[in-house]
N, C-alpha and C. Protein backbone atom coordinates (compact mmCIF):
# COMPACT_ATOMS: atom_id res chain seq x y z
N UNK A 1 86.93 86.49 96.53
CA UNK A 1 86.24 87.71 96.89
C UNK A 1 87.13 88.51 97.86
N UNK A 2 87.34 89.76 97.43
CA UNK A 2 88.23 90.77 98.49
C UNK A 2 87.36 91.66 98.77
N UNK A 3 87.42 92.11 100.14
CA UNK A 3 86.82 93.06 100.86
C UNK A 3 87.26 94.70 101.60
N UNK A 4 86.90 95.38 101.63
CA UNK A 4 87.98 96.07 102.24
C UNK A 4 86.50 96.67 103.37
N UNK A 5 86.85 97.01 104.59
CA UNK A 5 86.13 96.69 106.36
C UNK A 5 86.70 98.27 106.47
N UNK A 6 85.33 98.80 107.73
CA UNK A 6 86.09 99.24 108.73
C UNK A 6 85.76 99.14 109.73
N UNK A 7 87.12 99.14 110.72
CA UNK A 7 86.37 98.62 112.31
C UNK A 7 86.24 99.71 112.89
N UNK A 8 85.60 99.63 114.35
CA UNK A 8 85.81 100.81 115.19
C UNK A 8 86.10 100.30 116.50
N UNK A 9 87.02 100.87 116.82
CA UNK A 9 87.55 100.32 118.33
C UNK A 9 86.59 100.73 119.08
N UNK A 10 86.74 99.90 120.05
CA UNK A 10 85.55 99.77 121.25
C UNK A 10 86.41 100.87 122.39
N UNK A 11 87.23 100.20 122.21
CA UNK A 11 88.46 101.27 122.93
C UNK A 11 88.50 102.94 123.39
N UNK A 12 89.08 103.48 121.93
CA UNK A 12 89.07 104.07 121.67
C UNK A 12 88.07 105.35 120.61
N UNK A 13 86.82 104.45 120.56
CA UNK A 13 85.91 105.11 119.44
C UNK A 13 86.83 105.54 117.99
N UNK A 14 87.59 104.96 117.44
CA UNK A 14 88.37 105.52 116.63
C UNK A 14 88.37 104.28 115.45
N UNK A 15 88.23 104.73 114.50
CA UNK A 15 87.95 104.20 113.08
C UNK A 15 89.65 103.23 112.38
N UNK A 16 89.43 102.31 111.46
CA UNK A 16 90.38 101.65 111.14
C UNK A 16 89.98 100.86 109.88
N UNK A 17 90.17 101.10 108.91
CA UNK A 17 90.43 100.48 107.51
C UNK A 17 91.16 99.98 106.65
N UNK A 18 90.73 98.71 106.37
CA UNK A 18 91.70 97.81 105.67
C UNK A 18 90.95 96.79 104.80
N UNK A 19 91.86 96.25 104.16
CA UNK A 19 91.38 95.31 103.00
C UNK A 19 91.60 93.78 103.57
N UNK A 20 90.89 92.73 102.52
CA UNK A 20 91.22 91.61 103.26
C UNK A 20 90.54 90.37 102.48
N UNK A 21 90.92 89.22 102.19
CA UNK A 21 90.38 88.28 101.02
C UNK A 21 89.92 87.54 102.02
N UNK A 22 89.87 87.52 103.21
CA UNK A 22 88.99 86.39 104.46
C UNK A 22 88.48 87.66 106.03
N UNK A 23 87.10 88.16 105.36
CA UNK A 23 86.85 88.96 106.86
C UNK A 23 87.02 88.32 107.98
N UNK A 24 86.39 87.07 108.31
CA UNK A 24 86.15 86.45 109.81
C UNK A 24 87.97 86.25 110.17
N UNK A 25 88.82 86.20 109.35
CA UNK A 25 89.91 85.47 109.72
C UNK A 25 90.87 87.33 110.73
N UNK A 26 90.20 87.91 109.71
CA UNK A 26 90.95 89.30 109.65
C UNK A 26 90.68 89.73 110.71
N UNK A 27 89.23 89.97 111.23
CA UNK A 27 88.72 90.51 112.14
C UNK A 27 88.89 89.58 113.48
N UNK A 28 89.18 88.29 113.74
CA UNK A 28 89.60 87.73 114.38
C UNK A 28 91.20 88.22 114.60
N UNK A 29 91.78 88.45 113.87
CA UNK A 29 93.74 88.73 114.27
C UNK A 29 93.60 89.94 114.46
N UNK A 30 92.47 90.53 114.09
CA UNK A 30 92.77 92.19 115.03
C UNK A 30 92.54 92.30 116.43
N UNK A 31 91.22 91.43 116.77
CA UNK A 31 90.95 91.17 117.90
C UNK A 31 91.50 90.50 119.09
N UNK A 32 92.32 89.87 118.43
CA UNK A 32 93.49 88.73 119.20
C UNK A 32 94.43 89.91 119.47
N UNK A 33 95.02 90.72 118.89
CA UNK A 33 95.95 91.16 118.86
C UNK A 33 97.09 90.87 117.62
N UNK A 34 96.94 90.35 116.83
CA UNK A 34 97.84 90.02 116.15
C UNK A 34 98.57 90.97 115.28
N UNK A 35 97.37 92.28 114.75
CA UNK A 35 97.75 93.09 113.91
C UNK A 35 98.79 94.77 114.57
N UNK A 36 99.96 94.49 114.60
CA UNK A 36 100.55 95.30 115.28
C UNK A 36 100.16 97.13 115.31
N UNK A 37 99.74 97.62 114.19
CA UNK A 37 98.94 98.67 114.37
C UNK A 37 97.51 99.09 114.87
N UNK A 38 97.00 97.74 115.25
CA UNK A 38 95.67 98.00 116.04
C UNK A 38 95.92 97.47 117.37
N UNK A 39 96.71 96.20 117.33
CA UNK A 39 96.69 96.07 118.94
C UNK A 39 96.27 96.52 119.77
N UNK A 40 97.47 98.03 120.75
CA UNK A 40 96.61 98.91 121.37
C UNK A 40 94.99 99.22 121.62
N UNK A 41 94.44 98.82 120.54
CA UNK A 41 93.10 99.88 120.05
C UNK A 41 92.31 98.43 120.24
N UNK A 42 92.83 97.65 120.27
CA UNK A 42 91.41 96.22 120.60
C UNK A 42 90.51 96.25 121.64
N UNK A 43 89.16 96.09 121.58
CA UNK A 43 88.66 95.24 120.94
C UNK A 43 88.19 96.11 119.39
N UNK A 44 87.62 95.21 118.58
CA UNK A 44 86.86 96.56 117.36
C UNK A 44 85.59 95.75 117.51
N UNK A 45 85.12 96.15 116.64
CA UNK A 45 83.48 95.54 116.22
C UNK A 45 83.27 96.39 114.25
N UNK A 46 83.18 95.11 113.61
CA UNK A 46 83.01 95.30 112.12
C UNK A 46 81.72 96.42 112.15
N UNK A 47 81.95 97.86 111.19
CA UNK A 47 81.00 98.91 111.40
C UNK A 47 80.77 98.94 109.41
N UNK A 48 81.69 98.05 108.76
CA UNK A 48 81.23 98.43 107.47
C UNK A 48 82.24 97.49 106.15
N UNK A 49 81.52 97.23 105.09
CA UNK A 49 82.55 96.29 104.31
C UNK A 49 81.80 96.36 103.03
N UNK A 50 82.29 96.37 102.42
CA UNK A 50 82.36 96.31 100.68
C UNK A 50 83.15 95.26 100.25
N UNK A 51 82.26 94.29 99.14
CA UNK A 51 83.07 93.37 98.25
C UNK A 51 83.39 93.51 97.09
N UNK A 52 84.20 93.27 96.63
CA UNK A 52 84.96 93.42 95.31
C UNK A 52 85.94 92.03 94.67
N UNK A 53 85.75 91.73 93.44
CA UNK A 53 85.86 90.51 92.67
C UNK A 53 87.54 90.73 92.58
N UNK A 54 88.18 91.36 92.25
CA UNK A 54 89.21 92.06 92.17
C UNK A 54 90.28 92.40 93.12
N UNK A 55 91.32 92.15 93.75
CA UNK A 55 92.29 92.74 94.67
C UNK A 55 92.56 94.19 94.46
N UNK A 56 93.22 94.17 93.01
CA UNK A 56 93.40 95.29 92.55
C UNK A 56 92.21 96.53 93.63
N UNK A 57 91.23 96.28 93.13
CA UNK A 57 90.23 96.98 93.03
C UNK A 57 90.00 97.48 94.97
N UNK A 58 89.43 96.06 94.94
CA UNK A 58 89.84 96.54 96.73
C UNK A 58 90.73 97.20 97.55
N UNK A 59 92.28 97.15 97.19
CA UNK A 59 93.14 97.96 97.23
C UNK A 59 93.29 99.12 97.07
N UNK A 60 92.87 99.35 95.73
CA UNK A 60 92.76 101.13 95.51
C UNK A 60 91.51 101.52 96.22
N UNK A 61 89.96 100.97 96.41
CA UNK A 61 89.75 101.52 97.48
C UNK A 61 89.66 102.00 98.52
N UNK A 62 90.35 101.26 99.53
CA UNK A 62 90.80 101.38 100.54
C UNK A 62 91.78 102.05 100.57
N UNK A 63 93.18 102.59 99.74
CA UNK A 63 93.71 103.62 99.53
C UNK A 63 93.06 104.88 99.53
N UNK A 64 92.00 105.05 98.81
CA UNK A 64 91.35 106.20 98.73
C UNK A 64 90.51 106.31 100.18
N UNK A 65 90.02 105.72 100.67
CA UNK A 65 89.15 105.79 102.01
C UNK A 65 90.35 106.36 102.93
N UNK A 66 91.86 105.94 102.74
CA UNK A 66 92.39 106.48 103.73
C UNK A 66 92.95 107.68 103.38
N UNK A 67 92.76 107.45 102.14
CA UNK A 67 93.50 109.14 101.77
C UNK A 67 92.54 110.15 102.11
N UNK A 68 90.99 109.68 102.01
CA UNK A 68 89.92 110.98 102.28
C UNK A 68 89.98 110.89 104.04
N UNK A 69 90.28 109.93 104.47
CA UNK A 69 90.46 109.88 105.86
C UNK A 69 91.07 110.70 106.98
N UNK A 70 92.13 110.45 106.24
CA UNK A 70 93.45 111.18 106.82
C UNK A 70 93.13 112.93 106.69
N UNK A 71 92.81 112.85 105.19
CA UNK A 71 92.23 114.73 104.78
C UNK A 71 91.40 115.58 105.61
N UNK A 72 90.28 114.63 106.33
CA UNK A 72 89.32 115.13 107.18
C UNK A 72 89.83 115.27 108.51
N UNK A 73 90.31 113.78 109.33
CA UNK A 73 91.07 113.84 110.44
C UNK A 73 91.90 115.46 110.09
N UNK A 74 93.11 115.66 109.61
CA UNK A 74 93.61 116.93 109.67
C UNK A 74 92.80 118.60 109.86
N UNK A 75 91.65 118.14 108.77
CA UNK A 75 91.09 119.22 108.76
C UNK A 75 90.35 119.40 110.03
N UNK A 76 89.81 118.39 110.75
CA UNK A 76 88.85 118.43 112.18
C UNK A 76 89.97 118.80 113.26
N UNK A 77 91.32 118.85 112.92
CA UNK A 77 92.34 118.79 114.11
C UNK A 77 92.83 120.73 113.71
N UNK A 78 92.98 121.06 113.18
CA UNK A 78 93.10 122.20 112.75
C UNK A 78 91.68 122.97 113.07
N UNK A 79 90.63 122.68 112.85
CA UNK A 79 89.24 123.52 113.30
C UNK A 79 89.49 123.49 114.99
N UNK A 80 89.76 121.95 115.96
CA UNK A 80 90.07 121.95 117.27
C UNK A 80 90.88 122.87 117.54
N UNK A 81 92.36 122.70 116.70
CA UNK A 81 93.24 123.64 117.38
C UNK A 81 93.28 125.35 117.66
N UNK A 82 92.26 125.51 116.56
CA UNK A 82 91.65 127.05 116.18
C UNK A 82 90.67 127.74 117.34
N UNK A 83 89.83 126.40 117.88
CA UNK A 83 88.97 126.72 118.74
C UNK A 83 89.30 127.04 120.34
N UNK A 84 90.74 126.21 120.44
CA UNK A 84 91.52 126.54 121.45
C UNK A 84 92.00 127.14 121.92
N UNK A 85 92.15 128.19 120.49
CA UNK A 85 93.40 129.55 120.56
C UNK A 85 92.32 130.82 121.11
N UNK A 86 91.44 130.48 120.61
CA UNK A 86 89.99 131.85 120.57
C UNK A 86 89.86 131.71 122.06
């Protein structure tokens, strides 16, 4: 069974998604520190997860979650920067 999670740093209030064939193991090495792009951002707390029979499958989801991710982040940073200028 593959999963793909997202956490939210306790930290930082800031969102983080990824895939993973063992949640407890995953969410444990983020929390430790192990995962070098969240480090910084520890502690998280699991906010969401979907299972899927498939890697494949989990994979391209989680591709797409970050691709709509990233689309919005930009677009909310561009409405900020607009509001700044006014």
């Amino acid at each position: 069974m593959f999963c793909v999670y997202i956490l939210k740093s306790l930290k930082d209030k800031k969102l983080y998604i990824g895939s993973t064939n063992n949640l407890n193991r995953r969410l444990l090495e983020h929390n430790k520190g192990l995962v070098p792009s969240t480090k910084p951002r520890k502690p998280f707390k699991l906010v969401y997860c979907e299972a899927y029979l498939l890697e494949k499958d989990a994979k391209h989801r989680e591709h797409n979650l970050k691709l709509h991710s990233r689309a919005f982040a930009q677009h909310q940073k561009r409405i900020d920067d607009t509001l700044k200028i006014a």
